[in-house]
C-alpha atoms as a PDB file:
ATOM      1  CA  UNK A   1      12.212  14.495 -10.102  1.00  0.00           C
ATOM      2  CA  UNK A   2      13.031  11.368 -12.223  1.00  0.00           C
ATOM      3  CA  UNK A   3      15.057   9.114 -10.713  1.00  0.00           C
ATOM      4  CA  UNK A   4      16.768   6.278 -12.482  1.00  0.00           C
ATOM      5  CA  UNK A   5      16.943   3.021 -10.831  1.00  0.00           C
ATOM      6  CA  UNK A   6      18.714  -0.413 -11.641  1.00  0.00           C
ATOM      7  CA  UNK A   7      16.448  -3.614 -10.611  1.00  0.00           C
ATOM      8  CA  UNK A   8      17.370  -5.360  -7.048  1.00  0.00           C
ATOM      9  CA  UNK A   9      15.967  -8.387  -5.380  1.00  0.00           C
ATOM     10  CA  UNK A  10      12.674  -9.158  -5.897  1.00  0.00           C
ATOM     11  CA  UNK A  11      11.054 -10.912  -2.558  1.00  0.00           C
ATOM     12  CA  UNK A  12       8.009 -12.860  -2.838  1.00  0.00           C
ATOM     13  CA  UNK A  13       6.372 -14.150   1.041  1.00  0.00           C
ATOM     14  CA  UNK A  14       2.830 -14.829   2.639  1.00  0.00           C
ATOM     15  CA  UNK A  15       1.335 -12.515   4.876  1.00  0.00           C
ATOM     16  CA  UNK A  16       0.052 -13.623   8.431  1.00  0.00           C
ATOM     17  CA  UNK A  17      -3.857 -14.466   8.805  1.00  0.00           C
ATOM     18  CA  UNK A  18      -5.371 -11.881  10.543  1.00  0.00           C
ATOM     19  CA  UNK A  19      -3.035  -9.374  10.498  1.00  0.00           C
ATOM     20  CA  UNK A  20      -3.156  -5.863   9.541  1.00  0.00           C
ATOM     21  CA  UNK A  21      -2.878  -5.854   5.903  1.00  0.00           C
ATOM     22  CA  UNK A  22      -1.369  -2.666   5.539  1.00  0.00           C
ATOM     23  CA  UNK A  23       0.609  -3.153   8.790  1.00  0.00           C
ATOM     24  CA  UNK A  24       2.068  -6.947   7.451  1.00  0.00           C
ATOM     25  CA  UNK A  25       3.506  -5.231   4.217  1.00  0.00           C
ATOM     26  CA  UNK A  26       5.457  -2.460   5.972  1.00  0.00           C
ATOM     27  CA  UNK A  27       6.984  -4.911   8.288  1.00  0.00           C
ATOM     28  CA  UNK A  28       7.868  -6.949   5.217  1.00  0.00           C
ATOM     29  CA  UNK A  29       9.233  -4.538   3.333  1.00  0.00           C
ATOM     30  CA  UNK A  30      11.510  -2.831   6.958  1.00  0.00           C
ATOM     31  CA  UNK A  31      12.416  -6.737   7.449  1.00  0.00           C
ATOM     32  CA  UNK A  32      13.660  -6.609   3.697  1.00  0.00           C
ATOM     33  CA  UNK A  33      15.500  -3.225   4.037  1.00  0.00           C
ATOM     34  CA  UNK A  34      13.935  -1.775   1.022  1.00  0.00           C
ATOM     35  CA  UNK A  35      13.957   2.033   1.099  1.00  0.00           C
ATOM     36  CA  UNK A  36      13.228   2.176  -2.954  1.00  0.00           C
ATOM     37  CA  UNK A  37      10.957   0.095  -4.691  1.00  0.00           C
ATOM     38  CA  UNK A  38       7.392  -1.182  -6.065  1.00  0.00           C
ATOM     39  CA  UNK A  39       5.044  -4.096  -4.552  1.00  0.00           C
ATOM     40  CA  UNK A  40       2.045  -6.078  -5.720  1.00  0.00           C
ATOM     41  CA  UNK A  41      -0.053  -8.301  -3.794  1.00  0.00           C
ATOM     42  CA  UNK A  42      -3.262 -10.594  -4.277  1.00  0.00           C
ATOM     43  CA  UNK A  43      -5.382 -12.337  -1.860  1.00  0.00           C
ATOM     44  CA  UNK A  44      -8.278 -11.809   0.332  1.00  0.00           C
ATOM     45  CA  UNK A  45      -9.170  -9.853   3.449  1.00  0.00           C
ATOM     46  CA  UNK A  46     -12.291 -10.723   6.077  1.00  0.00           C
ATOM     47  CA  UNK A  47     -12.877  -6.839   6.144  1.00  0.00           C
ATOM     48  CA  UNK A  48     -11.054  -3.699   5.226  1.00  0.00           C
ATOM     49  CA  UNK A  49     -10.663   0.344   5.860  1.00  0.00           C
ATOM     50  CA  UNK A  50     -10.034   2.116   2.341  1.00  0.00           C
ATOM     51  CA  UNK A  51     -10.396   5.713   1.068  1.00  0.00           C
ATOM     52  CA  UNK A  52     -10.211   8.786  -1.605  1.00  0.00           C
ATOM     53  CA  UNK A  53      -8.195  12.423  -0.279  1.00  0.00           C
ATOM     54  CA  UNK A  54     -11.242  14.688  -1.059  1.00  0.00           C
ATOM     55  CA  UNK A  55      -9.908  17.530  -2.564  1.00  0.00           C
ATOM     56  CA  UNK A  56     -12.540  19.838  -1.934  1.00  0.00           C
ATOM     57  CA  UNK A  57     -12.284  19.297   2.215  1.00  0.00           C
ATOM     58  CA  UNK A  58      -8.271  18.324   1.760  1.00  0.00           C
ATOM     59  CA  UNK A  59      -8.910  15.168   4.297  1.00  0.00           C
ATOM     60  CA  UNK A  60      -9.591  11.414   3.516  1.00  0.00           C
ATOM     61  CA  UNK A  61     -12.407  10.014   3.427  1.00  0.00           C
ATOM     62  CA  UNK A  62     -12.813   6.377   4.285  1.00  0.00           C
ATOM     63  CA  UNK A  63     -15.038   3.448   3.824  1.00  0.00           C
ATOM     64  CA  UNK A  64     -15.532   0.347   5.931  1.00  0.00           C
ATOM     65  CA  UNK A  65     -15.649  -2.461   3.913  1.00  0.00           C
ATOM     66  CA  UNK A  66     -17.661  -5.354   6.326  1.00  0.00           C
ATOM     67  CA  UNK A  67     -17.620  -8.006   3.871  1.00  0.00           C
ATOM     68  CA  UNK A  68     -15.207 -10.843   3.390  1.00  0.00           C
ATOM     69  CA  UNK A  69     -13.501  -9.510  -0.072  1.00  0.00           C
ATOM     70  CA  UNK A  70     -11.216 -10.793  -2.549  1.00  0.00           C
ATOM     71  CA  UNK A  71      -7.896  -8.726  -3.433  1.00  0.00           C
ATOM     72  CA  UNK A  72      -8.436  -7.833  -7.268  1.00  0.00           C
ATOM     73  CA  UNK A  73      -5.691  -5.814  -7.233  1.00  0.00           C
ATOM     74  CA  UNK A  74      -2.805  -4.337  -4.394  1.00  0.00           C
ATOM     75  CA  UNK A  75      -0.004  -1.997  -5.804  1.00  0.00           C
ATOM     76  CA  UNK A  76       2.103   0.598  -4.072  1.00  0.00           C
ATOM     77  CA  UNK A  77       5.451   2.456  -3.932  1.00  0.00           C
ATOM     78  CA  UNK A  78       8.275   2.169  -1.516  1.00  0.00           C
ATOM     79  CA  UNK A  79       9.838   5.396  -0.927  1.00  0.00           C
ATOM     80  CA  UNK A  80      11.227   7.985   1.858  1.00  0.00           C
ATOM     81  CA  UNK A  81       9.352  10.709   3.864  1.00  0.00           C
ATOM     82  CA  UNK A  82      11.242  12.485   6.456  1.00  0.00           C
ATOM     83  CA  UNK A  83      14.110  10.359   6.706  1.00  0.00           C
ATOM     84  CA  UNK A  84      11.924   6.809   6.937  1.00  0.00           C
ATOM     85  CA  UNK A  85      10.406   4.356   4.913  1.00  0.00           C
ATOM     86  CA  UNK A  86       6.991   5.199   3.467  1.00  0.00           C
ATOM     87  CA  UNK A  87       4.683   2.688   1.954  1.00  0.00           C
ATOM     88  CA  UNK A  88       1.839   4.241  -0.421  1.00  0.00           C
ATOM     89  CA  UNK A  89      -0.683   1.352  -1.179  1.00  0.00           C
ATOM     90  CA  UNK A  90      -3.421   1.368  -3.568  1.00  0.00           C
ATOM     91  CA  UNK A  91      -6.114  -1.971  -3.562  1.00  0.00           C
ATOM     92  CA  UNK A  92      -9.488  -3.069  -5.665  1.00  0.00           C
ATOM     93  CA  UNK A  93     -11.211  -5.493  -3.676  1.00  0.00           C
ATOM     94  CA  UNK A  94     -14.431  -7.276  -4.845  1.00  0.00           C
ATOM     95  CA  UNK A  95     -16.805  -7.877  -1.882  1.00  0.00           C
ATOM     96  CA  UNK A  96     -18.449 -11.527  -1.525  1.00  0.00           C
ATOM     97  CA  UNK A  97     -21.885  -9.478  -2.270  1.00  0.00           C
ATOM     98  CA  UNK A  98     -20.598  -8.060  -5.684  1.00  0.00           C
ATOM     99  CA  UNK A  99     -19.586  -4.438  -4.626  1.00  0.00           C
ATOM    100  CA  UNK A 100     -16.135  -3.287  -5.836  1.00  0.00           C
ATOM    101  CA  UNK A 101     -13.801  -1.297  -3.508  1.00  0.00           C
ATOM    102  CA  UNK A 102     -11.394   0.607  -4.498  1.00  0.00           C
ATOM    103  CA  UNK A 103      -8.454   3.505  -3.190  1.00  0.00           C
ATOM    104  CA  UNK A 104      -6.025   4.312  -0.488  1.00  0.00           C
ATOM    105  CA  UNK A 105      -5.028   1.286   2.017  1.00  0.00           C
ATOM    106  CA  UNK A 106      -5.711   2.496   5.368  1.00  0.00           C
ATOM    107  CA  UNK A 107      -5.206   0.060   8.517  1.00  0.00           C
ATOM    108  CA  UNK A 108      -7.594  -1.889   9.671  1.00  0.00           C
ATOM    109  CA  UNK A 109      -7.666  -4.266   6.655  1.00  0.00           C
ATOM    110  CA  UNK A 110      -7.714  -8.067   8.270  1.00  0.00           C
ATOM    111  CA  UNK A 111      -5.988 -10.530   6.681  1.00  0.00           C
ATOM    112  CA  UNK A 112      -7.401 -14.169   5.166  1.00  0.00           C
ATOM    113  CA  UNK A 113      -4.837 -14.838   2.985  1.00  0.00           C
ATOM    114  CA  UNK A 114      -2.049 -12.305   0.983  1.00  0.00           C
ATOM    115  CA  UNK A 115       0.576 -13.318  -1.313  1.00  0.00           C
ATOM    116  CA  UNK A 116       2.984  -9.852  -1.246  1.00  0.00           C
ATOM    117  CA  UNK A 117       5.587  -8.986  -4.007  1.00  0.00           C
ATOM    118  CA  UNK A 118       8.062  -6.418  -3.305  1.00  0.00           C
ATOM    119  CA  UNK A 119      10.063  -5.329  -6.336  1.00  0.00           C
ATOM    120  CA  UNK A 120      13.420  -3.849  -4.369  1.00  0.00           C
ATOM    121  CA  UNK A 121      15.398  -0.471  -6.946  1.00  0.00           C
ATOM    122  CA  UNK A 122      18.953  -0.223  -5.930  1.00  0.00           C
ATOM    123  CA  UNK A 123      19.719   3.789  -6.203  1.00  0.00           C
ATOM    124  CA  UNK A 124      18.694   6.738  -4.160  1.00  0.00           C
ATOM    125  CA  UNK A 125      14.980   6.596  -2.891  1.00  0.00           C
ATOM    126  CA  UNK A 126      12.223   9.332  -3.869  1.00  0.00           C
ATOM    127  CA  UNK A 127      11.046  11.447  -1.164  1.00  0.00           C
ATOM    128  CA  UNK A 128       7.815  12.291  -0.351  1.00  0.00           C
ATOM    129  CA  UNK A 129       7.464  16.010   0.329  1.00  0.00           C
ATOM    130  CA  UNK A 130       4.371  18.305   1.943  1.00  0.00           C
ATOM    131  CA  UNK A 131       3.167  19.641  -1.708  1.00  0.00           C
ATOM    132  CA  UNK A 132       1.806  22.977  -0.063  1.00  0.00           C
ATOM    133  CA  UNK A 133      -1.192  23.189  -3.007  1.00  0.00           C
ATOM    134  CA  UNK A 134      -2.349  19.542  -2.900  1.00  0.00           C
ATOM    135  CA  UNK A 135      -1.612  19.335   0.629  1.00  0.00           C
ATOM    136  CA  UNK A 136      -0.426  15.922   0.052  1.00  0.00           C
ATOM    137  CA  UNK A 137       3.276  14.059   0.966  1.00  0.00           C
ATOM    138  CA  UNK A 138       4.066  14.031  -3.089  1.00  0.00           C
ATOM    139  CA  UNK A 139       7.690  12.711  -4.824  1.00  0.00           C
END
């Protein structure tokens, strides 16, 4: 469904050292009250946990990155899924030996240092629904 949404605040803050990466941005964005919205983020982690849904086994699959890594990239959606606040984030990082990782933020991603953006929509929020033939909480 398209939903149409008029711009809100926009709320720019550092994440804690050492915490959870993916934990520290969906305490920022509950602090924030954002049930609708976009964020960005930059930075660096001392290690992280990301992955890729495999579609032929319908599970994620994750990778351990044990490398101090630089955030390339960190995007992600702010929506609803049964009745709460869901964050869906998305990073590249580049690994201090070269190696790029990329996909779903999973926790276990500890933090050097993050800059987070969250983009706030004022209107109603997308909800993320069991998609019986993905198998995947989809808008």
């Amino acid at each position: 469904m398209i939903q149409k949404y008029e711009p809100g605040y926009v709320y720019q803050l550092p994440l804690p050292r050492n915490g959870d990466l993916l934990e520290e941005i969906e305490k920022a964005v509950r602090q924030q009250l954002v049930d609708a919205g976009t964020l960005q983020f930059i930075g660096a982690v001392y290690e992280a946990r990301v992955g890729f849904f495999d579609v032929e086994t319908g599970e994620y699959v994750t990778t351990e990155v044990n490398e101090f890594a630089e955030i390339a990239s960190g995007m992600g959606t702010i929506s609803q899924r049964d009745g709460e606040t869901a964050v869906h984030v998305h990073v590249v990082l580049a690994g201090k030996s070269g190696r790029i990782y990329a996909g779903h933020l999973f926790p276990g991603s500890r933090i050097f240092v993050t800059e987070l953006t969250i983009f706030d929509l004022d209107g109603t929020p997308q909800e993320r629904k069991l998609d019986p033939e993905t198998g995947l909480y989809l808008w």
